[in-house]
C-alpha atoms as a PDB file:
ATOM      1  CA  UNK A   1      -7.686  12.037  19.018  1.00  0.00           C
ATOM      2  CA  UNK A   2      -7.511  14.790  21.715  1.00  0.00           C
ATOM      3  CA  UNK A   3      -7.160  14.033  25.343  1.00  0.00           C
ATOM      4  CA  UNK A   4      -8.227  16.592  27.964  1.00  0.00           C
ATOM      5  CA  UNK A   5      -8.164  15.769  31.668  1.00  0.00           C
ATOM      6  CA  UNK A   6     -10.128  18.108  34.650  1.00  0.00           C
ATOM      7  CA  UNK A   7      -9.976  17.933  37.733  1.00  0.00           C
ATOM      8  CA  UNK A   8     -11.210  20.708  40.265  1.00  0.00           C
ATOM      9  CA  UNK A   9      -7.723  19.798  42.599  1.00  0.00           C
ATOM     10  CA  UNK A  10      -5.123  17.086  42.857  1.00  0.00           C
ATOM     11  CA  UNK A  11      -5.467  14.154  40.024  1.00  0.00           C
ATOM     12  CA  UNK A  12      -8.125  13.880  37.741  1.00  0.00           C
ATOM     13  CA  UNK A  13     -11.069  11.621  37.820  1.00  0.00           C
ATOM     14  CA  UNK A  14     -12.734  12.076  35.077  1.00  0.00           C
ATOM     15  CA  UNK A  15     -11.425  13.023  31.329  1.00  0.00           C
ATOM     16  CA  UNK A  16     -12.895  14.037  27.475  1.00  0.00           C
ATOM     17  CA  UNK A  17     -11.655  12.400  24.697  1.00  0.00           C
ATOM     18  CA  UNK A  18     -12.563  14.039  21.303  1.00  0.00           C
ATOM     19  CA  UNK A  19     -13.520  11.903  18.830  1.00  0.00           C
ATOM     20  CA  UNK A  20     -14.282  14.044  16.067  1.00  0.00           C
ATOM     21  CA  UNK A  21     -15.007  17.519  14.687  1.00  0.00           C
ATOM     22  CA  UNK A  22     -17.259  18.620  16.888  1.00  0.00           C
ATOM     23  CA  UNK A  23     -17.754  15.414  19.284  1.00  0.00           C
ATOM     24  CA  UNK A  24     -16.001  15.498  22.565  1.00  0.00           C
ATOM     25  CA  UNK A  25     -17.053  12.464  25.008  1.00  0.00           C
ATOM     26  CA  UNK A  26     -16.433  12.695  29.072  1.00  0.00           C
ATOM     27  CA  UNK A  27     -15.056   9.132  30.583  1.00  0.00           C
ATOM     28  CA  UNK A  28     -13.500   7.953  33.274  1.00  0.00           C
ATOM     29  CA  UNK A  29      -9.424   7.653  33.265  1.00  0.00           C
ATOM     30  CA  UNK A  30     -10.164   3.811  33.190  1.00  0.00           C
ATOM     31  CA  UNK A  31     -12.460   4.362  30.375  1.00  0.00           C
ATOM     32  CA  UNK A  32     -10.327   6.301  28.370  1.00  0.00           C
ATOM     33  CA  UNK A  33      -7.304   4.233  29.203  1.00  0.00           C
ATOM     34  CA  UNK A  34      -9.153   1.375  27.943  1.00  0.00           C
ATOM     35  CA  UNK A  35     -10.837   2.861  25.036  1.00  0.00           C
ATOM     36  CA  UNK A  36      -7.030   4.066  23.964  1.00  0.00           C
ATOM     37  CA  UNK A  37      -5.357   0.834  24.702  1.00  0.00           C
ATOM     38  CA  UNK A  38      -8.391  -0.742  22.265  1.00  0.00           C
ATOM     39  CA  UNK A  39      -7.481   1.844  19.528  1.00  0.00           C
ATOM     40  CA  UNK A  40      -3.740   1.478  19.656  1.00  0.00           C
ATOM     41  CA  UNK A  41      -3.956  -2.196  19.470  1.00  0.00           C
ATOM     42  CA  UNK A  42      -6.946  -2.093  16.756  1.00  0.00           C
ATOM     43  CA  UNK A  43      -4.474   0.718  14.977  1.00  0.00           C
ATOM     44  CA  UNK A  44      -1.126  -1.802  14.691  1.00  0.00           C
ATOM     45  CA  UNK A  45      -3.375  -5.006  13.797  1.00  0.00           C
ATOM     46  CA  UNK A  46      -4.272  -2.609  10.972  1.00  0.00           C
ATOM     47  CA  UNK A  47      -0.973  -1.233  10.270  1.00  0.00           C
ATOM     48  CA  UNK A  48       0.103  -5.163   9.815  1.00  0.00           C
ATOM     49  CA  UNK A  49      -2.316  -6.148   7.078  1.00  0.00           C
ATOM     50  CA  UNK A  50      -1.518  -2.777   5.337  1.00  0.00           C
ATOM     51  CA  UNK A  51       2.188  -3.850   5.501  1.00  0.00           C
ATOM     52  CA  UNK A  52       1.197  -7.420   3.922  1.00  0.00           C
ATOM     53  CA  UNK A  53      -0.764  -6.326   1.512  1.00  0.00           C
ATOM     54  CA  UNK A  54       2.167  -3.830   0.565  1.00  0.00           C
ATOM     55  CA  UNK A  55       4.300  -6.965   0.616  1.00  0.00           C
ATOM     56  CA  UNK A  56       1.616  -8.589  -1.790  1.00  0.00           C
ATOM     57  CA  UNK A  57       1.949  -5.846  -4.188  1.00  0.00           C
ATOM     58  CA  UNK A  58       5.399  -5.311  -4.595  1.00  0.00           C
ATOM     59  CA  UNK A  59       5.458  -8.952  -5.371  1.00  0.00           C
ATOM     60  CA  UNK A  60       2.827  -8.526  -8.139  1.00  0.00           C
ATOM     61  CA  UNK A  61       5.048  -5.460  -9.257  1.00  0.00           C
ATOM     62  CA  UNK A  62       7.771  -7.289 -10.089  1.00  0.00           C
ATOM     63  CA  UNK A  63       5.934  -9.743 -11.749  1.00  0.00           C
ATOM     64  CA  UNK A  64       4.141  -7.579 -13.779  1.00  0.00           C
ATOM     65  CA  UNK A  65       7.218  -5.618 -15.090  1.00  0.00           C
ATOM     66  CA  UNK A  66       9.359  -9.189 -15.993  1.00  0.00           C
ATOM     67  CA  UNK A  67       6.685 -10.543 -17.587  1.00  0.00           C
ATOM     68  CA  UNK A  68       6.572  -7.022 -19.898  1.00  0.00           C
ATOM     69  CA  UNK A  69      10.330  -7.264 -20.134  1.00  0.00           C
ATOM     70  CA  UNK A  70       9.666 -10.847 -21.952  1.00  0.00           C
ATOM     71  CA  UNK A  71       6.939  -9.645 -24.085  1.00  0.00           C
ATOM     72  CA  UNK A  72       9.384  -6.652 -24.892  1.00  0.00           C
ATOM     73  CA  UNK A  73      12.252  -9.139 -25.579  1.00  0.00           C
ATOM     74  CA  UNK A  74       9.939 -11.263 -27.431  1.00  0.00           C
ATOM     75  CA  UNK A  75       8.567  -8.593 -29.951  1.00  0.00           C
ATOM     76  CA  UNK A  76      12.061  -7.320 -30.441  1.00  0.00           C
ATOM     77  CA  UNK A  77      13.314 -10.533 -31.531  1.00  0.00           C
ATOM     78  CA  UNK A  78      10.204 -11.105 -33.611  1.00  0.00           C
ATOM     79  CA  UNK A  79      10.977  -7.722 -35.499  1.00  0.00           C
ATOM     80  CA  UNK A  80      14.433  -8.627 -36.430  1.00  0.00           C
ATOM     81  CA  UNK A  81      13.632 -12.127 -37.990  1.00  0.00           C
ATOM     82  CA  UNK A  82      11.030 -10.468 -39.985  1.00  0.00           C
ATOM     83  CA  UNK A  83      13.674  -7.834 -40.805  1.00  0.00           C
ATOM     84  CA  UNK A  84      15.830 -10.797 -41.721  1.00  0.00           C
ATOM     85  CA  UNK A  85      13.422 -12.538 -43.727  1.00  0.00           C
ATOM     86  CA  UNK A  86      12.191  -9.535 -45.319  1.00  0.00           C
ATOM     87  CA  UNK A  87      16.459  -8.830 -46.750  1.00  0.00           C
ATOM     88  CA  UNK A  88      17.057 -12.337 -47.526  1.00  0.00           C
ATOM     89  CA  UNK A  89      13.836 -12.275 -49.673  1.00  0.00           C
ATOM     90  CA  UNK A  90      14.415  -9.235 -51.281  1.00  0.00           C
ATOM     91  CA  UNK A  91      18.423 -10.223 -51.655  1.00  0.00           C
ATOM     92  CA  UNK A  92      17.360 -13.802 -53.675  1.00  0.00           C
ATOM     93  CA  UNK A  93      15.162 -12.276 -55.574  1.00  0.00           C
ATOM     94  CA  UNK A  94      17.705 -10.194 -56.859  1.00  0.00           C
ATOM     95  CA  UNK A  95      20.170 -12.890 -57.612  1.00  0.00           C
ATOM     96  CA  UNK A  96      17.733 -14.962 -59.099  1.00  0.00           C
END
């Protein structure tokens, strides 16, 4: 947002506040003040529930990756008992 303040001499009475390309509004210094002061608190209420939800998802994160880390764990395990079954079957047949 871009503040300019005129004033033909002395302080300024009156001020524009641009709101967006193109859109430049004329209001009062207590106008403006106000509408800033609404925006800047508006902004950090908004800047808090982004850093919850930030919170939220690094918790799900870590979730997510330990419970892959168990289904890793758990397929690796599951490969070498089938491995081991597979050489003890093949090993008695053999002696047999």
């Amino acid at each position: 947002m871009c503040i300019l303040l005129k004033s033909p001499r002395g302080r300024p009475s009156f001020g524009f506040l641009s709101l967006w390309a193109n859109v430049m509004l004329e209001y009062t210094l207590e106008e403006a003040r106000t509408l800033l002061q609404k925006n800047i608190t508006q902004a950090k209420e908004a800047s808090d529930v982004v850093d919850e939800d930030l919170g939220f998802l690094r918790d799900q994160t870590t979730t997510t990756e330990v419970s892959m880390a168990r289904v890793y764990n758990w397929n690796v395990k599951r490969r070498l008992e089938t491995k081991k079954l597979a050489s003890s079957g093949e090993s008695g047949e053999a002696s047999v």
